[in-house]
Protein backbone atom coordinates (compact mmCIF):
# COMPACT_ATOMS: atom_id res chain seq x y z
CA UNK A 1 59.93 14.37 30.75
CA UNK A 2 58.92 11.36 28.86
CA UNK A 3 60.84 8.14 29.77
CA UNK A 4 63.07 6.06 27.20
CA UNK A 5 63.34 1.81 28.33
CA UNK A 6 66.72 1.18 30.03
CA UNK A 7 69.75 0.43 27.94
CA UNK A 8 71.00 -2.69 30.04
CA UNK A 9 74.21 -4.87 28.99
CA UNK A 10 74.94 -8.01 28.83
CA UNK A 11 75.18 -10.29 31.93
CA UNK A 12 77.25 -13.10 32.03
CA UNK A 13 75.71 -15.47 34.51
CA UNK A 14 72.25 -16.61 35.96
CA UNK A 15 70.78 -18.30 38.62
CA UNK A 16 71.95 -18.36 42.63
CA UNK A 17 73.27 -20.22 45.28
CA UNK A 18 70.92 -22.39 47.31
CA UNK A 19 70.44 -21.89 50.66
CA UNK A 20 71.96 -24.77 53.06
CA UNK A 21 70.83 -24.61 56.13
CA UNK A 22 71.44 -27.25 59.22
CA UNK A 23 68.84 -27.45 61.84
CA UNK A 24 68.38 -29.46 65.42
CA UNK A 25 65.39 -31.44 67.27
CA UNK A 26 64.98 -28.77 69.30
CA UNK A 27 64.75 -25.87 67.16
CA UNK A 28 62.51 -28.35 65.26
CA UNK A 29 60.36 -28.20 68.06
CA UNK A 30 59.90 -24.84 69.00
CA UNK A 31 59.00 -24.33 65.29
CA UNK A 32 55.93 -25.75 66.32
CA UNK A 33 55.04 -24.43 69.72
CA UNK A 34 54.00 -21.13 67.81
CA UNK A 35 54.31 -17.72 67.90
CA UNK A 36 55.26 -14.48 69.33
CA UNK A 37 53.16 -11.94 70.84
CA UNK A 38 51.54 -10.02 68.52
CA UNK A 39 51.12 -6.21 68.46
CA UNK A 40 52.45 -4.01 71.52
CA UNK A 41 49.47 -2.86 74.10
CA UNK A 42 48.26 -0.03 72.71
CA UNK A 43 48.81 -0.32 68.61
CA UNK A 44 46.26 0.53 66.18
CA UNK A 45 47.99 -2.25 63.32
CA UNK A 46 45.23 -4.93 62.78
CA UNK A 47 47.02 -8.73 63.22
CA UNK A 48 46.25 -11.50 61.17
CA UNK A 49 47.51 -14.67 63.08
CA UNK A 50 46.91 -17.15 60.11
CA UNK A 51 50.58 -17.53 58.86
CA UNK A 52 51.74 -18.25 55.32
CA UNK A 53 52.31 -21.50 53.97
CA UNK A 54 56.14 -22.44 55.33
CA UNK A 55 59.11 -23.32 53.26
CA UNK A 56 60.63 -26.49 53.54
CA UNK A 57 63.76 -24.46 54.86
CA UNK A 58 64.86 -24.61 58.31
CA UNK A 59 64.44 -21.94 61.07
CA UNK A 60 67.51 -20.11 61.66
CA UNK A 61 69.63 -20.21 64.53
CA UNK A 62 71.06 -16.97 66.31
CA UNK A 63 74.36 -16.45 65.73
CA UNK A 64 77.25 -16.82 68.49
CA UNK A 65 78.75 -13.01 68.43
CA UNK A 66 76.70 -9.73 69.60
CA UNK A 67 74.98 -8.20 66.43
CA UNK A 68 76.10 -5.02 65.39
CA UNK A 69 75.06 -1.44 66.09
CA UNK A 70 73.51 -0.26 63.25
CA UNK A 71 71.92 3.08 61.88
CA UNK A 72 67.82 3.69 61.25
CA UNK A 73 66.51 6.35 59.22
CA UNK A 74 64.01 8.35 60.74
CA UNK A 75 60.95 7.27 58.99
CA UNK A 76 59.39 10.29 58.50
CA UNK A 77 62.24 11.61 56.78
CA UNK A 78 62.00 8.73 54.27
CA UNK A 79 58.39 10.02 53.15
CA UNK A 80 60.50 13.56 52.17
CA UNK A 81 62.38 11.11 50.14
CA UNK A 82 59.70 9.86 47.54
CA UNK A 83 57.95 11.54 45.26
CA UNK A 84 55.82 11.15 42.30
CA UNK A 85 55.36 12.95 38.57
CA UNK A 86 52.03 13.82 37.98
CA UNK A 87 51.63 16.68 34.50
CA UNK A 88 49.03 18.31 35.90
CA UNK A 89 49.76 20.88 33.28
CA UNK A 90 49.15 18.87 30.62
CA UNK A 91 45.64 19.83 29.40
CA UNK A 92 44.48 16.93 27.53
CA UNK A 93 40.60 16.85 27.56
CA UNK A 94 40.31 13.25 29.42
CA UNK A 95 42.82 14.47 32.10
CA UNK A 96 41.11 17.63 32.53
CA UNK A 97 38.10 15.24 33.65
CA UNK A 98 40.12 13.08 36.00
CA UNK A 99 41.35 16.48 37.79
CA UNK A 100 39.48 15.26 40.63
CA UNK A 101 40.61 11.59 41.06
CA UNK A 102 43.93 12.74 40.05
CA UNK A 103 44.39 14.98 42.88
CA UNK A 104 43.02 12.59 45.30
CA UNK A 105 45.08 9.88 44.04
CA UNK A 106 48.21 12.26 45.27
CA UNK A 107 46.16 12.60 48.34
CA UNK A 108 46.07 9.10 49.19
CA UNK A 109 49.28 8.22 48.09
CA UNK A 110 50.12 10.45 51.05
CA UNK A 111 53.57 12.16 48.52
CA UNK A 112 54.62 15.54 49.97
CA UNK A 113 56.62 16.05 46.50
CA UNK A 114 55.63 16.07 42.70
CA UNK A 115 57.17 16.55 39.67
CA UNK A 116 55.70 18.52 36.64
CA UNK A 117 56.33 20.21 33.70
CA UNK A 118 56.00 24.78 33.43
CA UNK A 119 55.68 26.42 30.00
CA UNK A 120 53.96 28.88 27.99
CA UNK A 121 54.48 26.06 24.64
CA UNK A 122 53.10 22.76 26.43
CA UNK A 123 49.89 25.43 27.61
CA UNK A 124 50.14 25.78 30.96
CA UNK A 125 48.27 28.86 31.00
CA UNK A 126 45.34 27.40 29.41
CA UNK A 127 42.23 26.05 31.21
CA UNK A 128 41.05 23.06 32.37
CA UNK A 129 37.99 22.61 32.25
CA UNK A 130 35.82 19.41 34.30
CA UNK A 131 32.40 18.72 36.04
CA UNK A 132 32.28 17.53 39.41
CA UNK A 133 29.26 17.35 41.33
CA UNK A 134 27.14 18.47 38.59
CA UNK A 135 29.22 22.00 38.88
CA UNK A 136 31.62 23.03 36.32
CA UNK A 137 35.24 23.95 38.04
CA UNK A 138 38.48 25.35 35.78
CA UNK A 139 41.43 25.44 36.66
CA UNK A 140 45.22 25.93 35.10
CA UNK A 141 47.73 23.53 35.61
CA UNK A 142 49.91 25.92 37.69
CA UNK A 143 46.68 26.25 39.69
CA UNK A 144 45.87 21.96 40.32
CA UNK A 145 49.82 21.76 41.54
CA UNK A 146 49.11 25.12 43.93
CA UNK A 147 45.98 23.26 45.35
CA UNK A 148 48.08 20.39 46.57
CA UNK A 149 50.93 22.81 48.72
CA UNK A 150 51.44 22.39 51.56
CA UNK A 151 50.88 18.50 50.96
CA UNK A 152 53.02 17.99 48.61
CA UNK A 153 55.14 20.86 46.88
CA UNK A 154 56.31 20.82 43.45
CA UNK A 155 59.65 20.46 41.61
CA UNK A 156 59.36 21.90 37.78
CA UNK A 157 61.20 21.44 34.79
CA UNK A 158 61.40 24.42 33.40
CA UNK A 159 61.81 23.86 29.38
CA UNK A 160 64.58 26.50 27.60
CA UNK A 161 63.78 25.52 24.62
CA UNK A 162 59.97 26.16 25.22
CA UNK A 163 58.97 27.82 22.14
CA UNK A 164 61.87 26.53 19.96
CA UNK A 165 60.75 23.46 18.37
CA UNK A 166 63.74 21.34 17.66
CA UNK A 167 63.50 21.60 13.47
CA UNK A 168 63.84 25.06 14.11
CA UNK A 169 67.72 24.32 16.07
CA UNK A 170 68.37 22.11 13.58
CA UNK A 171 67.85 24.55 10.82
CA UNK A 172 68.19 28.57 12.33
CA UNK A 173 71.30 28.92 14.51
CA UNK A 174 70.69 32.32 15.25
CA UNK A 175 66.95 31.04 17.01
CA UNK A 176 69.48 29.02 18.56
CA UNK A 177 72.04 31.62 20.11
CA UNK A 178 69.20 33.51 21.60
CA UNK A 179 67.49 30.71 23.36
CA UNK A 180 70.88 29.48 24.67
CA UNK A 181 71.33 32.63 26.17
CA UNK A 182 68.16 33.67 27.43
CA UNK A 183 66.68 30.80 28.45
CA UNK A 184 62.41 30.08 29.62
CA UNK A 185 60.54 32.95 28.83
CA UNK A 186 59.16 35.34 30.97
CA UNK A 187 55.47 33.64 31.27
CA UNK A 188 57.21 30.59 32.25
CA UNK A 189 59.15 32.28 35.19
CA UNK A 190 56.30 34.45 35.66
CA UNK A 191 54.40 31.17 36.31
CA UNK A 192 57.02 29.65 38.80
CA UNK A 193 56.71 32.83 40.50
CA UNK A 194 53.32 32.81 41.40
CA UNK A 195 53.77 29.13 42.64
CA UNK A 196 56.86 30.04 44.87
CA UNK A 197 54.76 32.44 46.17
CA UNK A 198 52.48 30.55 47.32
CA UNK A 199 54.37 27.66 48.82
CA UNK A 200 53.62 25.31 46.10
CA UNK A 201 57.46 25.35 44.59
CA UNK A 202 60.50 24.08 46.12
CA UNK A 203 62.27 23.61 43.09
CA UNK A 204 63.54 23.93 39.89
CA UNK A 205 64.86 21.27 36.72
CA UNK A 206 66.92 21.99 33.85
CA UNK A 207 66.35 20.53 30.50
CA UNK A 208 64.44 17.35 30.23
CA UNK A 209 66.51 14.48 28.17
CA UNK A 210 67.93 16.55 25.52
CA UNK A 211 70.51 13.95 24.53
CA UNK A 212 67.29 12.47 22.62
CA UNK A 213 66.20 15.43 20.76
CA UNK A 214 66.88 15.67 17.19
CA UNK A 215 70.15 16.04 17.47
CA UNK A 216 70.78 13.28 19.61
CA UNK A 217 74.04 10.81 19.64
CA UNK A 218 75.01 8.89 16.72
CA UNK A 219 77.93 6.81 16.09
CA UNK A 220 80.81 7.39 13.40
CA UNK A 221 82.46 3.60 13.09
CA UNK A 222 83.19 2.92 16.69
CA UNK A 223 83.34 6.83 17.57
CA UNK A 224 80.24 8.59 19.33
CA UNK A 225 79.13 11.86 17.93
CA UNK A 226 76.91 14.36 20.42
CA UNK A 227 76.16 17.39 18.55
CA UNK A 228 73.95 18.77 21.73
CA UNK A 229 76.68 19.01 23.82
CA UNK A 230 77.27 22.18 23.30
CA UNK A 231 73.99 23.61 22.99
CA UNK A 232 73.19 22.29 26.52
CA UNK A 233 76.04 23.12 28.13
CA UNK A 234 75.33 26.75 26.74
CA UNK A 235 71.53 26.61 27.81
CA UNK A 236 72.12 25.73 30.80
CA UNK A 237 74.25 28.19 31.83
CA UNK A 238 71.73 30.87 30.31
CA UNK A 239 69.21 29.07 32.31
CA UNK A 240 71.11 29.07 35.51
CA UNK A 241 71.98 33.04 34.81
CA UNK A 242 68.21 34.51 34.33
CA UNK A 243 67.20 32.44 37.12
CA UNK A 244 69.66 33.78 39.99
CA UNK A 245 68.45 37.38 38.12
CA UNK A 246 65.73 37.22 39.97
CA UNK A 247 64.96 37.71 43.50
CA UNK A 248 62.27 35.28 43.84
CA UNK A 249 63.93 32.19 42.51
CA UNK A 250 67.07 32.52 43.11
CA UNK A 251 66.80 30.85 46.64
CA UNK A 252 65.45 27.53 44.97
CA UNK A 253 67.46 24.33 44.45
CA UNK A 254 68.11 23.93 40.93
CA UNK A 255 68.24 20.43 39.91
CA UNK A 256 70.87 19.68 36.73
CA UNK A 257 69.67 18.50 32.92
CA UNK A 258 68.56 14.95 32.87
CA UNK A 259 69.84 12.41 30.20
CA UNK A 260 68.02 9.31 27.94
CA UNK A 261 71.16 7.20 28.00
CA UNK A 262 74.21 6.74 30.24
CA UNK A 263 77.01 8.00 27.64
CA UNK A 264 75.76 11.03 27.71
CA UNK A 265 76.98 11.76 31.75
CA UNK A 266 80.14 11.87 30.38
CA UNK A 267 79.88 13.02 27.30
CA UNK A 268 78.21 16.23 29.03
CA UNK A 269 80.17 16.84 31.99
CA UNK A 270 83.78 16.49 30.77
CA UNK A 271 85.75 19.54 30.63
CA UNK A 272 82.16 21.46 32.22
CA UNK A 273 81.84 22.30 35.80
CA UNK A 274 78.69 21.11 35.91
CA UNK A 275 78.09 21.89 39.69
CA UNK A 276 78.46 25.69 38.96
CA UNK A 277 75.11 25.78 37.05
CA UNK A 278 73.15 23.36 39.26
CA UNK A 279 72.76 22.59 43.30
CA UNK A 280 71.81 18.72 42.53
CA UNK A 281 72.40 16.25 40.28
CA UNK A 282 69.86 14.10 38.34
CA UNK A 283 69.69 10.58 36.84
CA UNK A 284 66.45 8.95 35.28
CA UNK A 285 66.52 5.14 35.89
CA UNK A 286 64.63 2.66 33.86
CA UNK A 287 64.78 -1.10 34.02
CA UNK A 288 62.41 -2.37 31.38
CA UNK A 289 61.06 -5.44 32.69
CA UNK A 290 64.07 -6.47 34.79
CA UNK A 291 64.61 -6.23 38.43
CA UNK A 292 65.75 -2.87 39.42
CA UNK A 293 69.23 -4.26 41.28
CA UNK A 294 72.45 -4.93 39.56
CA UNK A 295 73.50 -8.85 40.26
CA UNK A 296 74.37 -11.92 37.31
CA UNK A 297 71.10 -12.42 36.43
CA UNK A 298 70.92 -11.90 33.19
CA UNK A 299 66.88 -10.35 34.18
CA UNK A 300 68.78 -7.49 36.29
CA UNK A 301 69.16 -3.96 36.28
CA UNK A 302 72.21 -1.99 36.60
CA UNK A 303 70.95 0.22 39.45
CA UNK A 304 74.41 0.70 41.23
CA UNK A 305 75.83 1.40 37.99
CA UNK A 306 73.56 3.83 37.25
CA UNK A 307 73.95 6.10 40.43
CA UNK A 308 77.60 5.59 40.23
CA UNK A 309 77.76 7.30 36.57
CA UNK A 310 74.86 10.36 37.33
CA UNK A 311 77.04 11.35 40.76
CA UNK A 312 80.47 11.36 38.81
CA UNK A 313 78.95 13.70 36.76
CA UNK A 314 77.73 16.35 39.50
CA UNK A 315 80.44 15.29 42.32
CA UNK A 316 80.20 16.04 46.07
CA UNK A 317 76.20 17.08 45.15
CA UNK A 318 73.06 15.32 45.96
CA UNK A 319 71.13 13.21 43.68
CA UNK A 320 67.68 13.57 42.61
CA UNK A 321 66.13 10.65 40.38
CA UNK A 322 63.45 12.37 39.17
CA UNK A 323 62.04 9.63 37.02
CA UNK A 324 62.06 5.68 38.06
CA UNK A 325 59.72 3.54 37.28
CA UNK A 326 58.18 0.63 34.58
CA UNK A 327 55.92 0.20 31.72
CA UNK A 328 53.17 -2.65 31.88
CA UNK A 329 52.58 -2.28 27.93
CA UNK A 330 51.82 -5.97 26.89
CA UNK A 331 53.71 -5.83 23.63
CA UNK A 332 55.71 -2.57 23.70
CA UNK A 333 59.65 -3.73 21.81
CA UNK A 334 62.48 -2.24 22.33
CA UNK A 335 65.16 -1.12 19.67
CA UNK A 336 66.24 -4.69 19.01
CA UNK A 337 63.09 -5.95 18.74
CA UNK A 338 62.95 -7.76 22.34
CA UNK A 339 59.80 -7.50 25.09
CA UNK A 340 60.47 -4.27 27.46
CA UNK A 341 57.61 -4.05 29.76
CA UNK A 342 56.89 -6.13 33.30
CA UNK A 343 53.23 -7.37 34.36
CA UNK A 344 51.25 -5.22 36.65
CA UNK A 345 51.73 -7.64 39.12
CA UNK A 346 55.64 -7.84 39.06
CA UNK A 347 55.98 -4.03 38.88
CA UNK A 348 54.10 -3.74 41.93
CA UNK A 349 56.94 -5.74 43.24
CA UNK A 350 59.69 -3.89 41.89
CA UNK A 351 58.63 -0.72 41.94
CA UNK A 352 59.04 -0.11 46.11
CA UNK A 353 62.57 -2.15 45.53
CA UNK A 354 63.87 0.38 43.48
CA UNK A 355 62.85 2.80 45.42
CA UNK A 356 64.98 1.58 48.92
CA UNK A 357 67.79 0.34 46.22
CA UNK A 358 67.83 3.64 44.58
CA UNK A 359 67.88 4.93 48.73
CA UNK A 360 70.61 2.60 49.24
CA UNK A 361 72.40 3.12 46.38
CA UNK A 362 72.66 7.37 47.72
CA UNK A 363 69.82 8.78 45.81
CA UNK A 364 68.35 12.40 48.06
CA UNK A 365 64.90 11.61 46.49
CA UNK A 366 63.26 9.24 43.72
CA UNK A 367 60.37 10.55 41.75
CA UNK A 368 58.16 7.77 40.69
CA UNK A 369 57.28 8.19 36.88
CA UNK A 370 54.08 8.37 36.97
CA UNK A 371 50.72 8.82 38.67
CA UNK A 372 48.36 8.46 35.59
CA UNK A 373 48.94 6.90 31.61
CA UNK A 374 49.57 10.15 30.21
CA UNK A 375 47.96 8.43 26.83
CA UNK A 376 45.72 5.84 25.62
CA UNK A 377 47.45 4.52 22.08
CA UNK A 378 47.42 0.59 23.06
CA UNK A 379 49.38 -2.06 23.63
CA UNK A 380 52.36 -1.36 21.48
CA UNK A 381 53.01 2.04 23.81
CA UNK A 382 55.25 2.03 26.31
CA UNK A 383 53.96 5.54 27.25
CA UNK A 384 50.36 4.45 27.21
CA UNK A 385 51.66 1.96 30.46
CA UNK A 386 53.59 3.92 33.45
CA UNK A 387 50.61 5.05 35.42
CA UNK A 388 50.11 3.78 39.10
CA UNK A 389 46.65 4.94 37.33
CA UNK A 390 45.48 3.37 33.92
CA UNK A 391 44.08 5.92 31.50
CA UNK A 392 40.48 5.88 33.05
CA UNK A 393 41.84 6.26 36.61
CA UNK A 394 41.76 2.96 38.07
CA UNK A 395 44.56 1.42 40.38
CA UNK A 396 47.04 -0.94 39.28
CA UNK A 397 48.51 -3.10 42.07
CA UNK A 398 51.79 -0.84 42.08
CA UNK A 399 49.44 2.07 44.03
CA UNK A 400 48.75 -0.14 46.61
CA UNK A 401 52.26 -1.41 47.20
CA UNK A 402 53.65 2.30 47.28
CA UNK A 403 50.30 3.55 49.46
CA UNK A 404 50.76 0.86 52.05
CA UNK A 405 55.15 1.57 52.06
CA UNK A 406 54.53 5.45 52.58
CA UNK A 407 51.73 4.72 55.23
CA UNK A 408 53.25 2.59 56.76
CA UNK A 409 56.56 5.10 57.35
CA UNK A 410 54.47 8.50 57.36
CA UNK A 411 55.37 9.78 60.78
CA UNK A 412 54.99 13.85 60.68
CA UNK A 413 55.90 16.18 63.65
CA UNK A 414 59.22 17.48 64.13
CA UNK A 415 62.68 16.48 63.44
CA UNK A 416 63.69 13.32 64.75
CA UNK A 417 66.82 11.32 64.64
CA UNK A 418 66.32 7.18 66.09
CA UNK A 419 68.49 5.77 67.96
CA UNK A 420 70.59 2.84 66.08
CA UNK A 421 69.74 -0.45 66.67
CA UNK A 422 71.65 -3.86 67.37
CA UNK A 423 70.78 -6.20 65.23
CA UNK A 424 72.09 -8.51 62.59
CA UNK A 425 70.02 -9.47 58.93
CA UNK A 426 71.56 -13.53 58.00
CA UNK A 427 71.37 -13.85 54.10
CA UNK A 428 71.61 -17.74 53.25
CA UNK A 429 70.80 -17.11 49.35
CA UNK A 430 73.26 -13.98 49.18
CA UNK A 431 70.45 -11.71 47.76
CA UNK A 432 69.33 -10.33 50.61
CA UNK A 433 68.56 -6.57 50.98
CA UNK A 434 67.32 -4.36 53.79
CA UNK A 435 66.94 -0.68 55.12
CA UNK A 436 65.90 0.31 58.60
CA UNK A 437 63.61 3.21 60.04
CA UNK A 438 62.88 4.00 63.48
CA UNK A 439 59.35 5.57 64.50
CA UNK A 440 58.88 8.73 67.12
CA UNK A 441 57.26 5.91 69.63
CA UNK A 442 60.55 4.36 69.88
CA UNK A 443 59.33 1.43 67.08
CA UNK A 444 61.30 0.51 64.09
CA UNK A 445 60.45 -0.73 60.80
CA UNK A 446 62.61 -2.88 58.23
CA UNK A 447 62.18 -3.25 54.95
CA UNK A 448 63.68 -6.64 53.71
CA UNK A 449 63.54 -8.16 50.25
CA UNK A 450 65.81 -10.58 48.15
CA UNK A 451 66.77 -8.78 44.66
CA UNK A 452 65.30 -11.67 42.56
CA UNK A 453 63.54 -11.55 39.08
CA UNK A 454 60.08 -12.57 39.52
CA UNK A 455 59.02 -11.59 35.43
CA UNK A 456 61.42 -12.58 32.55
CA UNK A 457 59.99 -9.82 29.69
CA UNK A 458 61.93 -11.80 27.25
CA UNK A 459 59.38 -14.76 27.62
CA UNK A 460 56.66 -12.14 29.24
CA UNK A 461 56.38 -14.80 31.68
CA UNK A 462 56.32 -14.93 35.59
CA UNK A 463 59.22 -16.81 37.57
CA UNK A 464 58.62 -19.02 39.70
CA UNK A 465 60.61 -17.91 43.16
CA UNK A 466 61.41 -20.38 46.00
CA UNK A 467 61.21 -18.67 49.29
CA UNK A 468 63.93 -19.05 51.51
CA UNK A 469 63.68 -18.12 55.66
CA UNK A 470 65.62 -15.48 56.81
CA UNK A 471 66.72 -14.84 60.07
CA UNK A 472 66.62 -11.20 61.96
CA UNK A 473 68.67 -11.40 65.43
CA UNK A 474 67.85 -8.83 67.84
CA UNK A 475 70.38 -8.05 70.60
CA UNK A 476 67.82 -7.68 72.96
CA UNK A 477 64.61 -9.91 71.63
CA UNK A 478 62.82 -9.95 74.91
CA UNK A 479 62.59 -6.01 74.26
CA UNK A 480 59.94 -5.83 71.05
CA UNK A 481 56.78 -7.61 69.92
CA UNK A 482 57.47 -8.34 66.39
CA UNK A 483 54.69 -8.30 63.45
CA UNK A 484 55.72 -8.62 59.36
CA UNK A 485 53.88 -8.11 56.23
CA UNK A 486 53.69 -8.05 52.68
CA UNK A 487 53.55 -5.42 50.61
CA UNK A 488 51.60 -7.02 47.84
CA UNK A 489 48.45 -8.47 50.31
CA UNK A 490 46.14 -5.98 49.68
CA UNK A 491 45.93 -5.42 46.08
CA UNK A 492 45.34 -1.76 44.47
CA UNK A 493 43.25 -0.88 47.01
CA UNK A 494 44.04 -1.91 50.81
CA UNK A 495 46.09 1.50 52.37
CA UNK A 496 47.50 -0.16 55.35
CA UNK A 497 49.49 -3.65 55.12
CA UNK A 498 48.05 -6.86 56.53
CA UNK A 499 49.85 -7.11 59.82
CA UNK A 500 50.79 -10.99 61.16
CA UNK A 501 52.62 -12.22 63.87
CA UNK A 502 55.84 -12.64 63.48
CA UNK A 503 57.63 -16.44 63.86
CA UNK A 504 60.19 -16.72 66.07
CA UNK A 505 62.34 -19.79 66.72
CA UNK A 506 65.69 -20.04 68.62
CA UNK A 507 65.83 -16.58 69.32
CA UNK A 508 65.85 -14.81 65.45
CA UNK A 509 62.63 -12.99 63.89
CA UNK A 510 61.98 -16.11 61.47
CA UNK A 511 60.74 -14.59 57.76
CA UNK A 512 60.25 -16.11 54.40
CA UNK A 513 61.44 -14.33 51.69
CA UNK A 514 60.61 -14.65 47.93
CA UNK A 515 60.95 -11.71 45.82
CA UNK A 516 58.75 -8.44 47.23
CA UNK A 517 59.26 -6.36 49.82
CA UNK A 518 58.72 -7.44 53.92
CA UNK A 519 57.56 -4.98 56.35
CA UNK A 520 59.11 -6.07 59.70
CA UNK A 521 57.47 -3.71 62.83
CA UNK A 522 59.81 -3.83 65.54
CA UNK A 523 57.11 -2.73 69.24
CA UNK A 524 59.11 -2.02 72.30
CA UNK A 525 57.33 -3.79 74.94
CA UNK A 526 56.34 -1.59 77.47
């Protein structure tokens, strides 16, 4: 379950249109007559009423035809859609003492879902052992992730090659054959047993990047060789048997093999029915330092591409990213030598992007990668870099951004559907992205961003990103009090975002838009 840097091509352009905007005296003036009302009678959101420095960009002027009717996502629901990895089970002495900020960081995070690793070879039947409040507590792993149900329930990756170590494939076919057919161990299941049992589990992994064990790809000329094909394909249809063998499992999603690099989709499911041996699909998506979405920006991702390559490989199922996220390692290279990590600050930025992109894109849930640096080996380690907690188990400013997006959608009671909403987003720079949730009290939130690079890792430099005002047309505008905020004010820290007023001029919601993520709250007056 350990991450490899994104393997990104080439892109042909850079840069993006400006935005050209006209503008009259009188929308001139009623930029200046001020504001709208600020939060509904009633609402518990603080207001700031200071307002940002503006752009020199013009307000935007409501458009002519009727905006149309579009769908929200119940908000709660979108909190079942995010998750976080967290190893609990690994046993490491300094983790053991972090136990307790560890599972308070989950805690505040406010996740319902976690990733982590079960078996009997990575010793998750030993004991941790930690001193809090002067009183020495143990615990197992399996016991830490059964603490946190019913917050937040636990998908496992459950290893089949657990006490196999990969010289051993390489070299005794027979050790092979067996493990191919009988899959985890009984301790393992044994283990996910006892969790099921007691509402911690709601699901089960295959094989964790196999495609970069030792027998990983390699390339013949122009010809690419995977010699694990097979072996996986067999394992995980030993895995797949032994688990609907038994009674107590056998009711449990099981979420398909993951993969390091984006040939090996194919290369795995051609000629396999891989939806016989799994209920979801799963894609791990890195970006390096680059912005999670695809565009011509050479500083992109390929996050469309991505989802489009891990659902042709498990068609007509749902798709589970069950690692996305980015390094901050200062000097960590990549194969070709080049800069692969972003700056705290800028993955604090993209990290809630990719998760609504990855939403957009048709990802069922995204499991953030990770909760905690999983190892201290400096700043040449990419591995030593992916916590929303550094090694000693302070907050970067990616744990407040994702804190203040789940709070700010966390909603619990029961099922809801919201009713869609007429309204219309205008996107002068043509990089403008958006996803809408409606509340239980009738209010609606929408996230807005513009997929720009704000870090070039190739320089390890910020970029410099001119806002530009956007324009959000209501059909009815008279009907909500509008408030907006940013999801990087408040730092590591600050739960709950930094409410303002929200400018409106000419009839649009008036916002200006660099590169993170807006919060839009959408009050019906009452």
């Amino acid at each position: 379950m350990y991450p490899v840097h994104a393997r990104l091509g080439e892109h042909p352009g850079r840069g993006m249109p400006a935005a050209v905007l006209t503008v009259s005296l009188l929308v001139l003036f009623l930029l200046v007559g001020g504001f709208a009302p600020a939060n509904a009678p009633g609402s518990d959101d603080p207001v700031l009423t200071d307002d940002p420095v503006p752009t020199d960009t013009a307000d935007v002027v409501a458009p002519q035809e009727r905006p149309p009717l579009q769908p929200a996502e119940s908000a709660d629901e979108s909190v079942e859609r995010i998750g976080v990895n967290t190893q609990f089970t690994d046993t490491e002495p300094t983790h053991c003492q972090l136990v307790p900020v560890l599972t308070s960081a989950v805690r505040a995070l406010r996740v319902r879902h976690i990733r982590d690793n079960v078996s009997t070879w990575d010793r998750a039947n030993t004991t941790c052992t930690w001193v809090e409040n002067g009183r020495l507590r143990t615990a197992r792993g399996v016991d830490i992730l059964a603490s946190l149900a019913p917050q937040a329930r636990s998908l496992l990756v459950v290893n089949a090659l657990s006490k196999v170590t990969q010289a051993q494939l390489l070299s005794d076919d027979a050790i092979l054959r067996r493990v191919s057919r009988e899959g985890p161990d009984n301790d393992v299941l044994d283990l996910a047993e006892q969790l099921h049992r007691l509402g911690a589990l709601e699901g089960l992994e295959h094989t964790n990047e196999f495609d970069l064990s030792l027998l990983r790809t390699f390339r013949i000329g122009s010809t690419l060789i995977h010699p694990w094909v097979n072996q996986l394909r067999a394992n995980t249809v030993g895995v797949n048997r032994l688990l609907r063998q038994r009674p107590a499992l056998a009711d449990l999603p099981l979420v398909g093999p993951s993969f390091g690099r984006d040939a090996s989709y194919e290369a795995y499911s051609e000629g396999f029915d891989t939806t016989a041996h799994q209920t979801a699909g799963n894609l791990h998506y890195y970006a390096n330092g680059f912005m999670p979405e695809k565009s011509d920006d050479y500083r992109s991702g390929r996050l469309d591409d991505a989802v489009a390559t891990a659902k042709a490989a498990s068609p007509g199922q749902p798709l589970y990213v069950t690692e996305a996220g980015y390094h901050t390692a200062p000097d960590a290279r990549g194969y070709q030598g080049e800069y692969t990590g972003a700056s705290e600050m800028a993955a604090s930025v993209y990290l809630p992007r990719m998760f609504l992109g990855l939403r957009n894109g048709g990802a069922d849930r995204v499991y953030l990668f990770q909760l905690r640096d999983r190892r201290n080996l400096g700043p040449t380690d990419q591995e030593s870099y992916f916590g929303l907690l550094r090694w000693d188990g302070s907050k970067r400013p990616a744990f407040g951004a994702v804190t203040r997006l789940i709070s700010t959608l966390d909603d619990p009671g029961p099922a809801y559907t919201p009713a869609p909403l007429r309204y219309s987003v205008n996107n002068p720079t043509g990089d403008v992205q958006s996803r809408l949730y409606g509340r239980r009290d009738g209010s609606y939130v929408l996230a807005i961003w513009r997929a720009v690079p704000v870090w070039d890792p190739l320089t390890r430099s910020p970029l410099d990103v001119r806002p530009a005002r956007v324009g959000i047309t209501l059909d009815e505008p008279e009907a909500f009090d509008a408030i907006y905020a940013r999801l990087q004010d408040g730092g590591p820290t600050a739960t709950a975002p930094k409410w303002r007023a929200a400018r409106r001029a000419a009839g649009p919601i008036q916002v200006d838009l660099s590169g993170d993520v807006h919060l839009v709250k959408l009050t019906p007056r009452r």
